[in-house]
PDB file of N, CA and C in Angstrom:
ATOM      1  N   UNK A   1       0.851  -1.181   0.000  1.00  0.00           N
ATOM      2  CA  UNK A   1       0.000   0.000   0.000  1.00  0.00           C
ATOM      3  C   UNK A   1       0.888   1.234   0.000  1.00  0.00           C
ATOM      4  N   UNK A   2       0.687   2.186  -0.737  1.00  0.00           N
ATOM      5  CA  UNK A   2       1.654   3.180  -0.997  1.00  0.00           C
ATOM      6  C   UNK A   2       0.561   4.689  -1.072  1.00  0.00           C
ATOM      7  N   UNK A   3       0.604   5.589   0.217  1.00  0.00           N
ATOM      8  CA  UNK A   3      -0.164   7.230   0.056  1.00  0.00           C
ATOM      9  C   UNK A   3      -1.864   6.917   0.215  1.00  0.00           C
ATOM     10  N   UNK A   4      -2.433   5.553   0.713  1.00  0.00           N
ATOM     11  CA  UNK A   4      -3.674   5.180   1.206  1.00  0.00           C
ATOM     12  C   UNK A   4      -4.129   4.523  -0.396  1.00  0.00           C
ATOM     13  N   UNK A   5      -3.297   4.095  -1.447  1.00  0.00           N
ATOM     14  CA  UNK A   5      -3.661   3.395  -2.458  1.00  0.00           C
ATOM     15  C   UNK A   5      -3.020   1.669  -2.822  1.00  0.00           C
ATOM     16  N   UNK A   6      -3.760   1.231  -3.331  1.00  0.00           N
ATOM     17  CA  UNK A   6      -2.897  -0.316  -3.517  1.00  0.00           C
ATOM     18  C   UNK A   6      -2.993  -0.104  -5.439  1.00  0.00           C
ATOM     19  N   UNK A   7      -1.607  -0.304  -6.116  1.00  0.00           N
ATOM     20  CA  UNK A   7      -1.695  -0.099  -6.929  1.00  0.00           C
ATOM     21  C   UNK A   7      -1.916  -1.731  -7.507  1.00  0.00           C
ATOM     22  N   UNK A   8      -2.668  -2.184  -8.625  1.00  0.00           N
ATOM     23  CA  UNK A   8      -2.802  -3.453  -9.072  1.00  0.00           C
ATOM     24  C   UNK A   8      -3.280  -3.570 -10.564  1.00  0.00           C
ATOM     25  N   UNK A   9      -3.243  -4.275 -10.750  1.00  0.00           N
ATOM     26  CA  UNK A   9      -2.617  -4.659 -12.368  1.00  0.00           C
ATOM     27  C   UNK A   9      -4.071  -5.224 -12.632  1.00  0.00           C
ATOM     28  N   UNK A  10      -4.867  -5.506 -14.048  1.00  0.00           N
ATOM     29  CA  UNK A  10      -5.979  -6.005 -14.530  1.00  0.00           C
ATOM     30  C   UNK A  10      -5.733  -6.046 -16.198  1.00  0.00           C
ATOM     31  N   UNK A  11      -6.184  -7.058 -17.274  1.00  0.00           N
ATOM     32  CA  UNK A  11      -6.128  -7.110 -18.429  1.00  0.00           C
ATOM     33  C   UNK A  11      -7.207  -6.233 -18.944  1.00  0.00           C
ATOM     34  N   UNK A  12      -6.459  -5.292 -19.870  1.00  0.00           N
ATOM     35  CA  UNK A  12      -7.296  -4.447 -20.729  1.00  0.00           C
ATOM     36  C   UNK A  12      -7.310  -4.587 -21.865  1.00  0.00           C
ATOM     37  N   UNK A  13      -8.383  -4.147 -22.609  1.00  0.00           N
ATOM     38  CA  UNK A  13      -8.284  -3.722 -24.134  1.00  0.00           C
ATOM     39  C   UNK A  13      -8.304  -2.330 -24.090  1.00  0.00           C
ATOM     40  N   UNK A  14      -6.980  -1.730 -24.751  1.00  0.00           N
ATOM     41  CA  UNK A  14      -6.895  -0.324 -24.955  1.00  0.00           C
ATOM     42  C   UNK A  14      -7.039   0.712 -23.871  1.00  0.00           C
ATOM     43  N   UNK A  15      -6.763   0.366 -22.400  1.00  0.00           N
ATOM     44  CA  UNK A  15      -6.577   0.708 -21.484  1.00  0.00           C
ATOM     45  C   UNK A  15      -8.049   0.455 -20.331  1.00  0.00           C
ATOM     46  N   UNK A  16      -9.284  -0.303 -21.368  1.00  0.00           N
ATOM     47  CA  UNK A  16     -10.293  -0.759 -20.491  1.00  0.00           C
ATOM     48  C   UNK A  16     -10.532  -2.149 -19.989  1.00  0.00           C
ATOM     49  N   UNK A  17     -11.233  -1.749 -18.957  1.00  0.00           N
ATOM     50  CA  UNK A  17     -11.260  -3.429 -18.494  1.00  0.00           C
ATOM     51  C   UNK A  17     -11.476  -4.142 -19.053  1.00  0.00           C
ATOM     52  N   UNK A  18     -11.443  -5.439 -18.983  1.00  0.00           N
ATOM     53  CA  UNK A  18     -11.533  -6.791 -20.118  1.00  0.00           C
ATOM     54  C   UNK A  18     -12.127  -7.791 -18.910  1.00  0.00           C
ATOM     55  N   UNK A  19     -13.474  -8.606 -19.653  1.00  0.00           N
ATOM     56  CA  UNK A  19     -13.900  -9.485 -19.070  1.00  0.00           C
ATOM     57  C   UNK A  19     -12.969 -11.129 -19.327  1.00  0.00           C
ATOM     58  N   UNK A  20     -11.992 -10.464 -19.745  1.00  0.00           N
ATOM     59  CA  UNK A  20     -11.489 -11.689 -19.818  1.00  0.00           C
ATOM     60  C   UNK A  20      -9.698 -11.937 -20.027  1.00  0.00           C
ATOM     61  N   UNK A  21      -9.037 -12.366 -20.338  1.00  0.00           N
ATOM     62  CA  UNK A  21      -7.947 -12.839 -20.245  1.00  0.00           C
ATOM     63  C   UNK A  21      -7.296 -12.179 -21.924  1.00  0.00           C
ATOM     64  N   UNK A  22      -6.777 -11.504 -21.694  1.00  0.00           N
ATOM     65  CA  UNK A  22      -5.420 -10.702 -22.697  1.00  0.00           C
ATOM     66  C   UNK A  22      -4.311 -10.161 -22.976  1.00  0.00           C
ATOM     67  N   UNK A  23      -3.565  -9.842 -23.913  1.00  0.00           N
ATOM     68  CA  UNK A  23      -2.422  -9.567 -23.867  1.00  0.00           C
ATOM     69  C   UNK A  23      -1.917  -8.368 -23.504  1.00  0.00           C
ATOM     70  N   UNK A  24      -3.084  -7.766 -23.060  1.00  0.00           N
ATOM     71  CA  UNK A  24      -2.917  -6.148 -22.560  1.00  0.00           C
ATOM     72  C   UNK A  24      -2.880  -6.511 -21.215  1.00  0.00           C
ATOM     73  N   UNK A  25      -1.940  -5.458 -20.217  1.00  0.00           N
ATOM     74  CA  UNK A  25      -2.630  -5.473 -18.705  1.00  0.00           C
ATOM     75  C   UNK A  25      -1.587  -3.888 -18.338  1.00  0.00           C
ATOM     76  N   UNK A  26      -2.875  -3.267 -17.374  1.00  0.00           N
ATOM     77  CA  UNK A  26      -2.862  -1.905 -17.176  1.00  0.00           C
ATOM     78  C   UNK A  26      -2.823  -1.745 -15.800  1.00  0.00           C
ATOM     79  N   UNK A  27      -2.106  -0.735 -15.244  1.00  0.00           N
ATOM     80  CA  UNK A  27      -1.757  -0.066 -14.053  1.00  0.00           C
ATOM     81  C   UNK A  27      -3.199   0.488 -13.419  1.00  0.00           C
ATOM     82  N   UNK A  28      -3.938  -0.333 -12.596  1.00  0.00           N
ATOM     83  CA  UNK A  28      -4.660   0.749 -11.593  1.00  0.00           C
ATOM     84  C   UNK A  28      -4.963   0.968 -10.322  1.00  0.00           C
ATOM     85  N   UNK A  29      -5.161   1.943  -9.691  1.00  0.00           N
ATOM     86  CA  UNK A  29      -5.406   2.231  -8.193  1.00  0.00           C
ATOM     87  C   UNK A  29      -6.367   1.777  -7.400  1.00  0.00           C
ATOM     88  N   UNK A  30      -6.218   1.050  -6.463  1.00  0.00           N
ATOM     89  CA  UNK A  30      -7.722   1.010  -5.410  1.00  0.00           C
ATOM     90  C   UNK A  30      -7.351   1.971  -4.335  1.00  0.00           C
ATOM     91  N   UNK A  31      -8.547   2.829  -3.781  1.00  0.00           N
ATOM     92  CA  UNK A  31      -8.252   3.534  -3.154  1.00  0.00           C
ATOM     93  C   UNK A  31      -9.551   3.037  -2.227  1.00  0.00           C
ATOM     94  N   UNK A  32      -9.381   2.017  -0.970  1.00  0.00           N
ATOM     95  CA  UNK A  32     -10.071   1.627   0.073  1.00  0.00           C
ATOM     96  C   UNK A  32     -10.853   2.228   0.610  1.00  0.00           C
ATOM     97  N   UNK A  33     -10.474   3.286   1.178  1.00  0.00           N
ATOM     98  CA  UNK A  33     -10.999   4.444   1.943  1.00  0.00           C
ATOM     99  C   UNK A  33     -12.093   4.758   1.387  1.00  0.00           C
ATOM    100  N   UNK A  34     -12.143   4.819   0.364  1.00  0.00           N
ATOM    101  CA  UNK A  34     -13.594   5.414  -0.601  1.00  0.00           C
ATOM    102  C   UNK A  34     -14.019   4.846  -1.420  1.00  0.00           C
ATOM    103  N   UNK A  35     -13.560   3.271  -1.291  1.00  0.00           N
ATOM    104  CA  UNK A  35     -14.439   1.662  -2.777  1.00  0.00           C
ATOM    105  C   UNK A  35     -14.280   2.231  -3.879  1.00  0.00           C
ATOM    106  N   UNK A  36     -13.304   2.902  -4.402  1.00  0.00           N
ATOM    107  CA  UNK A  36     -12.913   3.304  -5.525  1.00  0.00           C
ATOM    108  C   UNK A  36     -11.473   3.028  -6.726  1.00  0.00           C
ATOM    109  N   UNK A  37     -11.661   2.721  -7.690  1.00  0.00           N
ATOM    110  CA  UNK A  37     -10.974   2.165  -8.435  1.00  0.00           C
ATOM    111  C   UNK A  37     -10.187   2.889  -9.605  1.00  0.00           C
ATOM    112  N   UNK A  38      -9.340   3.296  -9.885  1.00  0.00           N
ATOM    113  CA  UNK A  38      -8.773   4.668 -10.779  1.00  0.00           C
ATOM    114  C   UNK A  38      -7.570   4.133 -11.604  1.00  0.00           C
ATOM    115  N   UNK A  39      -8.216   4.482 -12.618  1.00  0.00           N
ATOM    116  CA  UNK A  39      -7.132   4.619 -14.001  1.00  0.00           C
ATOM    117  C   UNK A  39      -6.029   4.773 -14.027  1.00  0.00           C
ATOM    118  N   UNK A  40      -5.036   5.046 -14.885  1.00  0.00           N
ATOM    119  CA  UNK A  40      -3.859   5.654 -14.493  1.00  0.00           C
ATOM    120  C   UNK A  40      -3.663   7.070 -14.668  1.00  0.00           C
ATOM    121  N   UNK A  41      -5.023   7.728 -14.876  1.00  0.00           N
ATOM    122  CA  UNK A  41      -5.060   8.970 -15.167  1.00  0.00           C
ATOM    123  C   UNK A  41      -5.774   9.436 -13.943  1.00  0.00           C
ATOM    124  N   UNK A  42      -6.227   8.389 -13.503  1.00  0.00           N
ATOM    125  CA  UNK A  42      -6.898   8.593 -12.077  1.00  0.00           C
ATOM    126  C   UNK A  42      -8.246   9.118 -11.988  1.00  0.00           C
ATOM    127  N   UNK A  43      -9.088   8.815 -13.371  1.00  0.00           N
ATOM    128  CA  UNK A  43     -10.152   8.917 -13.514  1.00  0.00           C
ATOM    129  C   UNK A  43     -11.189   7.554 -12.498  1.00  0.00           C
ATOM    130  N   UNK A  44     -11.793   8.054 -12.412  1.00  0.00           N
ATOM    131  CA  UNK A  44     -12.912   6.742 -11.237  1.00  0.00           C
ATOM    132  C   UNK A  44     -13.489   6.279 -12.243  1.00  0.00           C
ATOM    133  N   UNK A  45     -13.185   4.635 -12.598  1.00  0.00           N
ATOM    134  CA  UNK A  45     -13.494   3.190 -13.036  1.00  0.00           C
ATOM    135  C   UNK A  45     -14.308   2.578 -12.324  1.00  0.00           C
ATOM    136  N   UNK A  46     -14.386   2.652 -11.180  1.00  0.00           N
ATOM    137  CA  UNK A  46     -15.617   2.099 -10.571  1.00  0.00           C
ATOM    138  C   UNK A  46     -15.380   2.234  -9.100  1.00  0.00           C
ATOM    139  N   UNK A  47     -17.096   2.146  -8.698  1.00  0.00           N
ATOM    140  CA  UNK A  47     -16.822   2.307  -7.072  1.00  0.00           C
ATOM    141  C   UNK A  47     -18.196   1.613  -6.625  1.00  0.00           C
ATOM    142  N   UNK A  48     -17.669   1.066  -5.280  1.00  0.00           N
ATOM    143  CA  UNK A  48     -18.613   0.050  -4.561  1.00  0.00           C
ATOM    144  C   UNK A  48     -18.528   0.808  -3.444  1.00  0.00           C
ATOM    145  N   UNK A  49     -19.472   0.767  -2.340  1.00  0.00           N
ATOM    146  CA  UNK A  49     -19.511   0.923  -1.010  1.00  0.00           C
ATOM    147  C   UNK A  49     -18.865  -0.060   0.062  1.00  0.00           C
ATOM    148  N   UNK A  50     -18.893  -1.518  -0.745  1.00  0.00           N
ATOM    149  CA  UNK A  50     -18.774  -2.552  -0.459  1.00  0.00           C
ATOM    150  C   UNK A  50     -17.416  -2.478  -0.405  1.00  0.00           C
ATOM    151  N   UNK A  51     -16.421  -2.168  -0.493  1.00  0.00           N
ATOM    152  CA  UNK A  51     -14.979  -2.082  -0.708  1.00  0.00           C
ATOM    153  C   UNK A  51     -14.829  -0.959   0.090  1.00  0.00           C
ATOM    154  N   UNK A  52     -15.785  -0.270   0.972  1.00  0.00           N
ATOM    155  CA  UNK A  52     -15.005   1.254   1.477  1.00  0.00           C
ATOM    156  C   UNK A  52     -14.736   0.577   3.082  1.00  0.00           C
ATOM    157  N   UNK A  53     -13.124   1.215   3.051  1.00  0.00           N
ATOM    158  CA  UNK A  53     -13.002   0.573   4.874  1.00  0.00           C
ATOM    159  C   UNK A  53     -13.470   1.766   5.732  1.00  0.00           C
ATOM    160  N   UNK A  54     -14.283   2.901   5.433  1.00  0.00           N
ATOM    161  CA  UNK A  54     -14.779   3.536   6.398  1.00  0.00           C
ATOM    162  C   UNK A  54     -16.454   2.724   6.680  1.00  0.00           C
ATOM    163  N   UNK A  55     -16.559   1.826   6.102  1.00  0.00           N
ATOM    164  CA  UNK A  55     -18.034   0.910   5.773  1.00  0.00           C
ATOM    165  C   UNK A  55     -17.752  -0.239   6.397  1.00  0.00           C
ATOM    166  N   UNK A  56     -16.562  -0.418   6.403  1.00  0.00           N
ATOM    167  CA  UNK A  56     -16.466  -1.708   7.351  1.00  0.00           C
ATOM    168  C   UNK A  56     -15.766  -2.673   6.410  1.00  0.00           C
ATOM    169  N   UNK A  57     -15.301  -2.561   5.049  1.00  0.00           N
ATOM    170  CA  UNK A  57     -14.643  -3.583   4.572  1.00  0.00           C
ATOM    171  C   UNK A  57     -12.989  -4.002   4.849  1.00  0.00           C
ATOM    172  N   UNK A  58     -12.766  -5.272   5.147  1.00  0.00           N
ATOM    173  CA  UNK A  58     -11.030  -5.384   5.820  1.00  0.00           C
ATOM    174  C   UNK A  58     -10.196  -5.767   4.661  1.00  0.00           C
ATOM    175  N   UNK A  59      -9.405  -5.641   4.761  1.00  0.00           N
ATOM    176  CA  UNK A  59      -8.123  -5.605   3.862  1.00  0.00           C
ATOM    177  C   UNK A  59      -7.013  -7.045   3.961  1.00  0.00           C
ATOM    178  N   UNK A  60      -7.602  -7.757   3.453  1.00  0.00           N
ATOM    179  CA  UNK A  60      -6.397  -9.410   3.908  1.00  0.00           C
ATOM    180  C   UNK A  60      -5.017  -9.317   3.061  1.00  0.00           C
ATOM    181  N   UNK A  61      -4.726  -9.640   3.809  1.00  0.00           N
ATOM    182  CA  UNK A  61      -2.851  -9.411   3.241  1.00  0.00           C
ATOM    183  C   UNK A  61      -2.266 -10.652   3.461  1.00  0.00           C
TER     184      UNK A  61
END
C-alpha cells in the first residue's frame, strides 16, 4: 500500500477493463478508503460501497 492506495494490475483492451484474459494489462489504483478504483489517469473506473473501509470492509494481506 503506498499514500492510502494499492496499486494493481488487470487485463485491458486499450486501457479498459476486459472481461477476460489478454495480452494487454494496465496499471490501476484502489483507493479503500472510498471503494474506488482509478485509471492511471486517475479517472474513477468504478466504485462500490462494499470495498469502502470507512463501511467496514477489511483488507487481507
Amino acid at each position: 500500500m503506498t499514500l492510502g492506495f494499492f496499486k494493481v494490475r488487470f487485463y485491458t483492451i486499450n486501457g479498459i477493463l476486459a472481461n477476460k484474459e489478454t495480452p494487454e494489462v494496465s496499471e490501476f489504483y484502489l483507493y479503500p478508503s472510498g471503494g474506488t478504483l482509478r485509471d492511471a489517469n486517475f479517472n474513477i473506473v468504478f466504485y462500490s460501497s462494499k470495498f469502502d473501509t470507512y463501511r467496514g470492509f477489511v483488507i487481507k494481506n
